[in-house]
Protein backbone atom coordinates (compact mmCIF):
# COMPACT_ATOMS: atom_id res chain seq x y z
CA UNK A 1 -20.94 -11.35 39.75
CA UNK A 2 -19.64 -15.04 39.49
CA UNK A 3 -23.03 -16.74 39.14
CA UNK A 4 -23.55 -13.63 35.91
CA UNK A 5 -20.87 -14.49 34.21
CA UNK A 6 -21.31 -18.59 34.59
CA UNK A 7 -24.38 -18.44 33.33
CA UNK A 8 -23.32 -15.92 30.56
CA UNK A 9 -20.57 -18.25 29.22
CA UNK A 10 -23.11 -21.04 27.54
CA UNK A 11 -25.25 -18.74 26.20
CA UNK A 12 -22.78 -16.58 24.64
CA UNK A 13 -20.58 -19.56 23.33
CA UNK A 14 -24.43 -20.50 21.52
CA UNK A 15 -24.45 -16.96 19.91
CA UNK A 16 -21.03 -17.10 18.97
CA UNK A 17 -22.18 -20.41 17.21
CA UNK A 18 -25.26 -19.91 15.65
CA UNK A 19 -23.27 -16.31 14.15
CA UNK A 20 -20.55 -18.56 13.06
CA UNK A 21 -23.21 -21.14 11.09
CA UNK A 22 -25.52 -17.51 9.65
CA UNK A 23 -22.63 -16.77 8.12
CA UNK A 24 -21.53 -20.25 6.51
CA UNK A 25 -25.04 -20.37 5.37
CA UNK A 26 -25.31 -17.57 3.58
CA UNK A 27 -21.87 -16.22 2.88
CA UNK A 28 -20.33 -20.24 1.63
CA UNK A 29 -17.10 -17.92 0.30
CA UNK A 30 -15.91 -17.27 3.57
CA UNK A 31 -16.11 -20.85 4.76
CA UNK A 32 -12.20 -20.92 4.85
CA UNK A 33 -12.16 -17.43 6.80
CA UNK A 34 -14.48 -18.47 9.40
CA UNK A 35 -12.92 -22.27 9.38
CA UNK A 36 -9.49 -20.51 10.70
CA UNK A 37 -10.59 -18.10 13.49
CA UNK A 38 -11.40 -19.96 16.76
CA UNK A 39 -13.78 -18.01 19.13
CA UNK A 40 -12.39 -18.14 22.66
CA UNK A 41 -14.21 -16.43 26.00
CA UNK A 42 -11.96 -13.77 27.91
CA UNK A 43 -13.95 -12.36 30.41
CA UNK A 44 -13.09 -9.16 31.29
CA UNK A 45 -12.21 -7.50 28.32
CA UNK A 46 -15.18 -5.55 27.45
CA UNK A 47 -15.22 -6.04 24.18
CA UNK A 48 -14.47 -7.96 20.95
CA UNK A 49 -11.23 -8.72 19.80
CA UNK A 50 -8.80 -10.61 17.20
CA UNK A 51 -5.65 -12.13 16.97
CA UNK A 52 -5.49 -13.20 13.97
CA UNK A 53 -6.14 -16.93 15.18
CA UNK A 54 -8.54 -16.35 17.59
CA UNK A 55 -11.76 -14.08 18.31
CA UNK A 56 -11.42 -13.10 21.94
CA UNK A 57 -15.22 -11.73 23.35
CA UNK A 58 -16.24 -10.96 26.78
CA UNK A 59 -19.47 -13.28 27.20
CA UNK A 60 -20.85 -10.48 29.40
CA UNK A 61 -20.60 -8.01 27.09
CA UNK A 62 -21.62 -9.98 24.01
CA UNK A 63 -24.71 -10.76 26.11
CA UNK A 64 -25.32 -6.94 26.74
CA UNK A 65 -25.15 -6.18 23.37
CA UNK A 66 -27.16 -8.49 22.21
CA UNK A 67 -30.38 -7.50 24.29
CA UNK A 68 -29.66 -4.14 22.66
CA UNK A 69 -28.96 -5.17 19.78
CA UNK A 70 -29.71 -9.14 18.17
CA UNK A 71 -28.03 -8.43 15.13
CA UNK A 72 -24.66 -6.65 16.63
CA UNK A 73 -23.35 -10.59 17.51
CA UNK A 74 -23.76 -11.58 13.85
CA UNK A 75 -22.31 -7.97 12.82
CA UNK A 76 -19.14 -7.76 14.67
CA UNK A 77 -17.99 -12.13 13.65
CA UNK A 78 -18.19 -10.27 10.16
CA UNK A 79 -16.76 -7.31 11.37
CA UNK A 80 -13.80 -9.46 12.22
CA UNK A 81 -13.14 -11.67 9.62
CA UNK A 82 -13.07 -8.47 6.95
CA UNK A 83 -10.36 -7.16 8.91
CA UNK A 84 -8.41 -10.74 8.81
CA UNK A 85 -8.98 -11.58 5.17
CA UNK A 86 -8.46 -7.53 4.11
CA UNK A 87 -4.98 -7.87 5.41
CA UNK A 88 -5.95 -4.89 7.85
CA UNK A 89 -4.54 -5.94 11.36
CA UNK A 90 -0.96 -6.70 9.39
CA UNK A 91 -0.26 -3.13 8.42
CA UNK A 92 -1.23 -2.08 11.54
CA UNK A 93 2.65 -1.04 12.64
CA UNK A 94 3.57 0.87 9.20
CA UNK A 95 0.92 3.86 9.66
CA UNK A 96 -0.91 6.46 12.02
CA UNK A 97 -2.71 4.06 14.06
CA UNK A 98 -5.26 6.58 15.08
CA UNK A 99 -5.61 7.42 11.58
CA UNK A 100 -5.34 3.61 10.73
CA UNK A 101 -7.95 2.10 13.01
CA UNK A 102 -10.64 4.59 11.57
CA UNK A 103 -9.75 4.04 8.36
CA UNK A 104 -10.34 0.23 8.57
CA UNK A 105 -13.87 0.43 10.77
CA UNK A 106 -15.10 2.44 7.93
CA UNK A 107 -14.12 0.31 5.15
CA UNK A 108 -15.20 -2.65 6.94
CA UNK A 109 -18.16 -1.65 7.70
CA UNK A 110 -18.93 0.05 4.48
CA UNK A 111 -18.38 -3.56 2.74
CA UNK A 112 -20.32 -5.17 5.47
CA UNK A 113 -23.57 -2.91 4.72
CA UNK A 114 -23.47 -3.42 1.29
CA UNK A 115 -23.62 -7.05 1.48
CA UNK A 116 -27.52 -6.31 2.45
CA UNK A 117 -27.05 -9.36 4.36
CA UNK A 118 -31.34 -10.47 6.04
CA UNK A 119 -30.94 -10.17 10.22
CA UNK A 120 -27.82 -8.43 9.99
CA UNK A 121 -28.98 -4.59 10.59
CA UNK A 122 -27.83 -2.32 13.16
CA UNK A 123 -29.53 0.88 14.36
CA UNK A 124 -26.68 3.27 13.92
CA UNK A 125 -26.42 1.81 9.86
CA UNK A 126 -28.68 4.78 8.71
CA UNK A 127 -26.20 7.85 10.13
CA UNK A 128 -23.55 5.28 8.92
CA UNK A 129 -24.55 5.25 5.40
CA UNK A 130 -25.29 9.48 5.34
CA UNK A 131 -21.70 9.86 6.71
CA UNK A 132 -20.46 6.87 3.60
CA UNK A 133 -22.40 9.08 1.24
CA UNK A 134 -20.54 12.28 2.40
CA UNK A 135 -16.73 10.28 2.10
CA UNK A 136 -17.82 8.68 -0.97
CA UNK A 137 -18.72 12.80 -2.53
CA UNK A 138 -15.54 13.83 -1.15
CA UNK A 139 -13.11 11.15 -2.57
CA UNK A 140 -15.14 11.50 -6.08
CA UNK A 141 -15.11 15.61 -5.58
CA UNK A 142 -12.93 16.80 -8.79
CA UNK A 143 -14.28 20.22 -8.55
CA UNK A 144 -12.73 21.97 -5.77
CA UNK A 145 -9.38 23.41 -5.50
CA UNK A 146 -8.45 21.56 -2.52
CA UNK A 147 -9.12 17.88 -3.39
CA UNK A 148 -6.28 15.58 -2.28
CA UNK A 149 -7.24 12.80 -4.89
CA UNK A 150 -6.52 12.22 -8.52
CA UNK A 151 -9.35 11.61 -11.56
CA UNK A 152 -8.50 8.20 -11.66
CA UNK A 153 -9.24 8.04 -7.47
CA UNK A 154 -12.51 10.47 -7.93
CA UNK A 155 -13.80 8.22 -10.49
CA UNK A 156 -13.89 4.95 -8.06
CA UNK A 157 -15.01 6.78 -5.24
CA UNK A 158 -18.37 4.87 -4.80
CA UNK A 159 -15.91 1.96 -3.24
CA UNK A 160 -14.48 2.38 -0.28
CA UNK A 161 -10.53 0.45 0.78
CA UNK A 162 -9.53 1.06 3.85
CA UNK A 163 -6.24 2.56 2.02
CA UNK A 164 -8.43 4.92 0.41
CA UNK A 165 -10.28 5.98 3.41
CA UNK A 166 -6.76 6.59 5.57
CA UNK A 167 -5.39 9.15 2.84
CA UNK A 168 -9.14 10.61 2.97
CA UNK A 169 -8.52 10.98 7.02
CA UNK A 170 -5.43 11.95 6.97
CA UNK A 171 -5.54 14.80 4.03
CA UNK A 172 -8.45 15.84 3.88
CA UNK A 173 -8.85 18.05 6.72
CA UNK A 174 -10.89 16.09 9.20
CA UNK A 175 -11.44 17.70 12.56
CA UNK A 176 -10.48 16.40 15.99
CA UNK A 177 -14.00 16.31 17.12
CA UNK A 178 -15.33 15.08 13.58
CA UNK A 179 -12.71 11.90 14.24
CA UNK A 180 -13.86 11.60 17.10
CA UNK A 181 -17.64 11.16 16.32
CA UNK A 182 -16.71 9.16 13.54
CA UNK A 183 -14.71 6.31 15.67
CA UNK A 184 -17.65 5.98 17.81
CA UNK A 185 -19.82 5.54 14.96
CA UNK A 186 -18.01 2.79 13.66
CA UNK A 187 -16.45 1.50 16.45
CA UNK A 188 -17.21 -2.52 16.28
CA UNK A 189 -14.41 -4.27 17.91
CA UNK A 190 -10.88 -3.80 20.06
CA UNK A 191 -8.05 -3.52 17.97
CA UNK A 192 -5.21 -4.20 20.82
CA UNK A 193 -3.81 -7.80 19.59
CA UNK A 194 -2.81 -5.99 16.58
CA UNK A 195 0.50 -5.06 17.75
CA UNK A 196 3.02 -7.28 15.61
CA UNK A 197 4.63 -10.01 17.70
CA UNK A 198 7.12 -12.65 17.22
CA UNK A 199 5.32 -15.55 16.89
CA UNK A 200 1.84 -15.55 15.50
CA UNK A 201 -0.26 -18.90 15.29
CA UNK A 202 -1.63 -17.56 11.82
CA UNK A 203 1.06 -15.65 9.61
CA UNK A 204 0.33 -13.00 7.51
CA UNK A 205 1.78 -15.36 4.78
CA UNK A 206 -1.34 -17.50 5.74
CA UNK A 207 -4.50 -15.38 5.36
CA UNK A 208 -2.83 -13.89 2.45
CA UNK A 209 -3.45 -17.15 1.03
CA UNK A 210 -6.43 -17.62 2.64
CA UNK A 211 -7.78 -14.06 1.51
CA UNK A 212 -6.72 -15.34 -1.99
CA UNK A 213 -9.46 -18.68 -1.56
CA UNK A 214 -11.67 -16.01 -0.45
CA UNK A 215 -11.36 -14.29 -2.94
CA UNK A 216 -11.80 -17.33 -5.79
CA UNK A 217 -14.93 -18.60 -4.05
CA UNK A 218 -16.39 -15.42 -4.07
CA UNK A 219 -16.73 -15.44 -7.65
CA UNK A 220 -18.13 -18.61 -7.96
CA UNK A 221 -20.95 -18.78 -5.03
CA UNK A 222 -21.88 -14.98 -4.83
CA UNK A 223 -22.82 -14.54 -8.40
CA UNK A 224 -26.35 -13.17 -8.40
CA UNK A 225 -26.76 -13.62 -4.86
CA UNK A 226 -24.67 -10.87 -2.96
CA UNK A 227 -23.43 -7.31 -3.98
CA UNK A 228 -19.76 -8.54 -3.63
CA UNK A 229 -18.06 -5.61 -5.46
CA UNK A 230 -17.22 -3.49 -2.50
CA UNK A 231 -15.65 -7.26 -0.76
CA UNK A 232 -13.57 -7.76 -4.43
CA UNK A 233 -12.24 -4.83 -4.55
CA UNK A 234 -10.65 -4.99 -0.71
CA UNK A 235 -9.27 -8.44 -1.65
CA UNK A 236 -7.77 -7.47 -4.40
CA UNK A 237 -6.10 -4.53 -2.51
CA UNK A 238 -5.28 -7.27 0.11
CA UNK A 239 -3.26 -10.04 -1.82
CA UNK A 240 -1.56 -7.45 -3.46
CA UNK A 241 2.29 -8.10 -3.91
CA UNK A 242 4.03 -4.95 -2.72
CA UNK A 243 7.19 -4.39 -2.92
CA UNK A 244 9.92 -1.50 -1.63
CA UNK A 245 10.23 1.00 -4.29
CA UNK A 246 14.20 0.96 -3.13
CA UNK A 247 14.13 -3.15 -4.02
CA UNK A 248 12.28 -1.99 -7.25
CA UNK A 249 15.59 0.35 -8.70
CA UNK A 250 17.66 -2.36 -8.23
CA UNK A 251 16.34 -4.09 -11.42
CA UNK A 252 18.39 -1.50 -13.67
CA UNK A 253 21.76 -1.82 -11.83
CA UNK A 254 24.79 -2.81 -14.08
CA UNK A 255 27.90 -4.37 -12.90
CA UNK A 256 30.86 -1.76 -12.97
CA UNK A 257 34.25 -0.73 -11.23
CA UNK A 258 33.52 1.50 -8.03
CA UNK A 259 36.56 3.73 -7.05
CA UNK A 260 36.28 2.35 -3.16
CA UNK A 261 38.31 0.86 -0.96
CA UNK A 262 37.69 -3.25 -1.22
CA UNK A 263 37.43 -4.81 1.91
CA UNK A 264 36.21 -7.61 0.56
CA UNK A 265 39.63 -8.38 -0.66
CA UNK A 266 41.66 -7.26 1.37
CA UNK A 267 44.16 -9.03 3.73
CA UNK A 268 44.78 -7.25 7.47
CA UNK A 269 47.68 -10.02 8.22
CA UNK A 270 50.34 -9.29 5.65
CA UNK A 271 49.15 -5.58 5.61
CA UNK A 272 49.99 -5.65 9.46
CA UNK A 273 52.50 -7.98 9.50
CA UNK A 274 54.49 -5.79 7.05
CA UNK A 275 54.14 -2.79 9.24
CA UNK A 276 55.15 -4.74 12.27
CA UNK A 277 58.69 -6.26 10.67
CA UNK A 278 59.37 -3.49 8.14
CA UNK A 279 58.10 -0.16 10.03
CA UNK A 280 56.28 1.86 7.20
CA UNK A 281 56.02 -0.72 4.47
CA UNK A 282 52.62 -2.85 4.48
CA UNK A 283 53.14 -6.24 2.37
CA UNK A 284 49.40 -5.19 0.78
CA UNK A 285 47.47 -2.50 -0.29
CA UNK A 286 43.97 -2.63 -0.36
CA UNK A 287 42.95 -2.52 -3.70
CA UNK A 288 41.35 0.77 -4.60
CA UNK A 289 38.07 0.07 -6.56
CA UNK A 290 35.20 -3.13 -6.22
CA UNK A 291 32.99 -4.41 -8.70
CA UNK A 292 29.57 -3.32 -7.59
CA UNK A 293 26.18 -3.23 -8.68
CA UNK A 294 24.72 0.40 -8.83
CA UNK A 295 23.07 2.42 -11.26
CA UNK A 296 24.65 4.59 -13.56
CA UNK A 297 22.27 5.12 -16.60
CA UNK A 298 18.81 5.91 -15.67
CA UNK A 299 15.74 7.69 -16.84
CA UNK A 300 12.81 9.13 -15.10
CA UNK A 301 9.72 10.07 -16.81
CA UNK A 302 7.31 12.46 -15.09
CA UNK A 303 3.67 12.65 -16.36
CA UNK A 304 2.83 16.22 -15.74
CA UNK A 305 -0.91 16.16 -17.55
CA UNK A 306 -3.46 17.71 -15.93
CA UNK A 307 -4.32 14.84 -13.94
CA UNK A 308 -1.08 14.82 -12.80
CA UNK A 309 -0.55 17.02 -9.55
CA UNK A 310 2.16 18.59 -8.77
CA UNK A 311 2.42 18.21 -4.99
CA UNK A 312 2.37 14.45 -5.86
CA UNK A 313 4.60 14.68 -8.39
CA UNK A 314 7.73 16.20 -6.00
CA UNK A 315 6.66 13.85 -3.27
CA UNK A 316 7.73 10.87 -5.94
CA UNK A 317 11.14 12.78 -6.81
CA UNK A 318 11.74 13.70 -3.46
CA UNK A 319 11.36 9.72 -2.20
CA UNK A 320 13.54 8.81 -5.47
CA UNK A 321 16.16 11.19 -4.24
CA UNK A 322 16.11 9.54 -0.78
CA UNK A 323 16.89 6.52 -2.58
CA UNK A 324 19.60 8.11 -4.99
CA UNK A 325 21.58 9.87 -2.02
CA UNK A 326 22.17 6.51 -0.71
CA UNK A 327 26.18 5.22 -1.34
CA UNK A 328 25.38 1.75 -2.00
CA UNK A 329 22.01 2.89 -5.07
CA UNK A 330 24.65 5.02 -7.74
CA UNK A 331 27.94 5.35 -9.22
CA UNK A 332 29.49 8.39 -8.30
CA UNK A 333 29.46 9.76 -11.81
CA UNK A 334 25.91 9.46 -12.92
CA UNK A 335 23.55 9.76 -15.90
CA UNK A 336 20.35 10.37 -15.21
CA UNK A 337 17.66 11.82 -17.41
CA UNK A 338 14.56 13.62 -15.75
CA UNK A 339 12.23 14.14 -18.66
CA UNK A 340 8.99 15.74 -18.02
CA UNK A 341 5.68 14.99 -20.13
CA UNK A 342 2.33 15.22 -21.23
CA UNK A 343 1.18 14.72 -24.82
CA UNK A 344 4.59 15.83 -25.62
CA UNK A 345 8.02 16.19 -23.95
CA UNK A 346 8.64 19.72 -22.25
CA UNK A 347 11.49 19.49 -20.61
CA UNK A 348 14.65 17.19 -20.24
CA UNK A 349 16.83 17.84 -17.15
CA UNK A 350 19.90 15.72 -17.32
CA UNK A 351 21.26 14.73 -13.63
CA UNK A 352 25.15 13.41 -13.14
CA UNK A 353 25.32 13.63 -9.48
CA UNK A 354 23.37 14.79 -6.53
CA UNK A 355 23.83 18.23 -6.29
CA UNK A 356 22.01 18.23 -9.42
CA UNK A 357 19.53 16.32 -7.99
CA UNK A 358 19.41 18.34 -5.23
CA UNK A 359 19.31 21.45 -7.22
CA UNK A 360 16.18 20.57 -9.44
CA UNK A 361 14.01 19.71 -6.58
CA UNK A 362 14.59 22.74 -5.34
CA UNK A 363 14.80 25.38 -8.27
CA UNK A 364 12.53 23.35 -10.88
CA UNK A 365 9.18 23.88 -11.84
CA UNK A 366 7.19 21.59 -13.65
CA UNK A 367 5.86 22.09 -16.91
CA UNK A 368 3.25 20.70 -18.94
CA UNK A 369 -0.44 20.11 -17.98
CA UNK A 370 -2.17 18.80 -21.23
CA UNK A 371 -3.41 15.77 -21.79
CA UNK A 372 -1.37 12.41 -21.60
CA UNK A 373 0.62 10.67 -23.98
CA UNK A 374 3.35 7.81 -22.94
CA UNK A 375 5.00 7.87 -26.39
CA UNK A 376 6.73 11.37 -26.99
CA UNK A 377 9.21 10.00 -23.84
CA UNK A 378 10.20 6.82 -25.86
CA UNK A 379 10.99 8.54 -28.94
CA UNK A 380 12.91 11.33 -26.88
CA UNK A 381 14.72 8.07 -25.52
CA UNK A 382 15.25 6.24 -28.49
CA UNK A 383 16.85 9.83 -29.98
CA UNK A 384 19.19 10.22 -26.92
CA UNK A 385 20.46 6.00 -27.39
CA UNK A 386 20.99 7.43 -31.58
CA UNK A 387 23.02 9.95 -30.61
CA UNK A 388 25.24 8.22 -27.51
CA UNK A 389 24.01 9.68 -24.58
CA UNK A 390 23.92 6.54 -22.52
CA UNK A 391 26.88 4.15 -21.83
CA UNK A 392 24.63 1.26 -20.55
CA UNK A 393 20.67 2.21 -20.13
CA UNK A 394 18.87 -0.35 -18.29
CA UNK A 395 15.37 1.27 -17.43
CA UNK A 396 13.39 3.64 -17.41
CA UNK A 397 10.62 4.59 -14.86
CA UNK A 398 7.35 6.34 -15.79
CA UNK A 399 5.51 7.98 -13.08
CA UNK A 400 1.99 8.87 -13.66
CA UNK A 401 -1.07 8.72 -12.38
CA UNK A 402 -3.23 8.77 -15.08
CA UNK A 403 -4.22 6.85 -18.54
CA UNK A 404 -2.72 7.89 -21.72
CA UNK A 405 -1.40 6.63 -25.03
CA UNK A 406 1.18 3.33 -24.62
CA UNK A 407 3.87 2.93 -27.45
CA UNK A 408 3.42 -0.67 -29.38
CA UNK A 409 7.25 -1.46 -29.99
CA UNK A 410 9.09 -2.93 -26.79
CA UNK A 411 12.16 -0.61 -26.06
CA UNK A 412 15.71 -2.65 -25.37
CA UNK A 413 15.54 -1.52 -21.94
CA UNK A 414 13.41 -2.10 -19.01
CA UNK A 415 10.30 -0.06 -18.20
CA UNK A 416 8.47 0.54 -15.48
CA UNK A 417 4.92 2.33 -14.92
CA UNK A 418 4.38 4.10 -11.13
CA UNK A 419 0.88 4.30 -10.48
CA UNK A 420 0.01 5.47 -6.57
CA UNK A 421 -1.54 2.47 -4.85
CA UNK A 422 -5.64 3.73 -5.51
CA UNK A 423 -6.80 0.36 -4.42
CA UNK A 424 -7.61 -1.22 -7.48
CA UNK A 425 -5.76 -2.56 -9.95
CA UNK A 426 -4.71 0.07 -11.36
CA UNK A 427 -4.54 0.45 -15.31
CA UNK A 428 -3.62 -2.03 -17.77
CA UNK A 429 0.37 -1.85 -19.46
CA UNK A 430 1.62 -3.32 -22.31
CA UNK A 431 2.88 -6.51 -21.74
CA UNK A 432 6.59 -5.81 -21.93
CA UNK A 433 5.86 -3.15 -19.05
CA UNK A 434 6.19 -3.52 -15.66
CA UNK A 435 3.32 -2.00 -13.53
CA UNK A 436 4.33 -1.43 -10.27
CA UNK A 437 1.43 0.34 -7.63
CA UNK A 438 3.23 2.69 -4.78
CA UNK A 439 2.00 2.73 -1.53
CA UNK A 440 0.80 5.21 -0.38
CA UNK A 441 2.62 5.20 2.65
CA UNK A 442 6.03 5.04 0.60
CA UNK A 443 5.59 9.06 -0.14
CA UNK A 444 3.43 9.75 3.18
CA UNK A 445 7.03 11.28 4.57
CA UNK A 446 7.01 13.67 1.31
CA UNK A 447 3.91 14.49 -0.17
């Protein structure tokens, strides 16, 4: 067994190589990708695996495979580096892992196969593309009843994100044994150095940046050459800033007395010492309200067009109410406005503290269903500021998951559009807007 694997290791460090130089041939964008990742042999592990700084293979195994297989060498370096420059093995501790780890060897894969790259077919890629073709119907199925994803998902369902694929696994009914076959289809490579650690030779900070070159140079040597749209698309879902919804709500705080005890200012040795030399009589009170930063007037604007589902819709409040119940997010004494919308306004619930919060999410029905039209809410708004129903609006937050109509005036308060993370781009606001794209995983808990 000794003598195998010594004369394994040469010739699968030279297949590791000439992989590493197919691919800097023919795919120049990912020269910085490949440039990063080190190749190191771990016998033993029966497999192929990543780091993030290194790509760990068993030169046994790569051998095996290879007399299967000549192309599955080439195949799984690619393999790899997708995962690394689609940010995949960094999110790897926020979601289902089962759920997670199919999710990427399907997207990765998918992108892979479209690159129609010469020498680099497997055997299995024909069942792999009928069971793409069968995802790709199902994301971009608006007909039936049941269909977890929205018209503005259905309508980009020829690409396939790994963030897209994971809601498709995890809502969309999959069996056990139908998960099963569809791991060992795409099954490519070991995903066990994925677990996050303390130190990391490569940071995610550091292929983000590098998945941003990536993603420059592919413009500029693929044109013509490769079909990169299915690569472009994971980038850009890849060097996406997020940012925690929670983080996001404190943009509209104001500045404002809180009736709290202030510990911040207040002094334990004359308090004590007063007890201790006069009995009863503390030298100090604490003071009795702080200056804090909270939110007092607020509005939420639901889209509730037909493209706008409901179950999606009371996963968003029910996330923003998380937020709200939270001491340190709201003044006591609140006003918030929930104003629900499609080409016009149809309701307007006004909140002023959490049991009316509480109350709508569980008594109210939404109303609406039309078509979509962003403008009725800022009128309703700028009607509500005439007549003095706000002491101090900051923002307002529009969540929709649609297109519709955009006013052309800027309002004197902040605005935000909520789009669900699709893995695109999303739609394009007016310049004054913010657009801000939710995870997915942010309402996974509620929706």
């Amino acid at each position: 067994m000794e003598d195998v694997l010594e004369k394994a290791k040469p010739l699968a460090a030279k297949l590791m190589s000439y992989a590493r130089d197919n691919i800097l041939v023919n795919l120049r964008f990912l020269d910085v990708a490949v440039s990063a990742l080190v190749p190191e042999q771990r016998p033993g592990l029966s497999g192929i695996a990543t780091d993030g700084a290194k790509i760990y293979y068993d030169p046994v195994f790569l051998l095996k495979k290879y007399k299967e297989e000549p192309a599955f060498v080439l195949r799984v370096y690619l393999h790899i580096l997708f995962h690394l420059i689609f940010f995949h093995s960094f999110q790897y501790d926020k979601l289902d892992k089962e759920a997670w780890n199919l999710a990427v060897d399907i997207a990765v894969e998918a992108a892979v196969m479209d690159l129609a790259l010469p020498g680099g077919s497997l055997m299995a890629d024909e069942t792999k593309e009928k069971k793409l073709r069968v995802i790709r119907e199902d994301l971009g199925d608006r007909t039936g009843g049941n269909s977890h994803f929205s018209e503005r998902e259905a309508s980009q369902g020829g690409i396939l994100t790994a963030e897209k694929v994971y809601r498709y696994v995890k809502n969309f009914g999959i069996s056990t044994k139908e998960r099963s076959e569809l791991s060992l289809l795409f099954f490519m490579d070991i995903h066990q150095f994925w677990e996050p650690r303390e130190e990391l030779a490569i940071s995610p900070e550091q292929w983000k940046k590098l998945s941003e070159r990536v993603r420059a140079d592919l413009k500029s040597f693929s044109k013509g050459k490769t079909r990169s749209d299915s690569i472009e698309q994971n980038l850009t879902q890849a060097v996406k800033d997020r940012y925690s919804y929670k983080d996001l709500l404190a943009k509209f705080t104001v500045m404002n007395e809180d009736m709290r005890i202030n510990d911040d200012e207040f002094d334990y040795i004359y308090y004590t010492y007063g007890l201790s030399r006069y009995g009863n009589m503390p030298l100090v009170e604490p003071l009795e309200y702080k200056d804090s930063n909270k939110i007092r007037d607020f509005v939420i604007a639901i889209d509730t067009s037909a493209s706008c589902r409901g179950a999606l819709v009371r996963a968003f409040l029910q996330k923003t109410y998380a937020i709200l119940s939270g001491e340190d997010t709201f003044f006591k004494k609140m006003n918030v406005h929930i104003i629900q919308c499609d080409h016009e306004v149809q309701k307007d619930t006004r909140i002023t503290g959490l049991e009316d919060m509480n109350y709508f999410l569980a008594n109210e029905k939404l109303t609406g269903f039309g078509s979509t039209d962003f403008r009725p809410v800022f009128e309703h708004v700028e009607d509500l500021l005439a007549k003095g129903e706000f002491e101090n609006l900051k923002g307002l937050i529009y969540f929709t998951d649609g297109y519709g109509v955009y006013p052309q005036k800027m309002p004197p308060y902040d605005v935000m559009f909520v789009f669900l993370d699709n893995g695109d781009e999303g739609p394009e606001v007016p310049t004054w807007a913010v657009k801000v794209l939710l995870d997915y995983e942010e309402l996974e808990d509620e929706y």
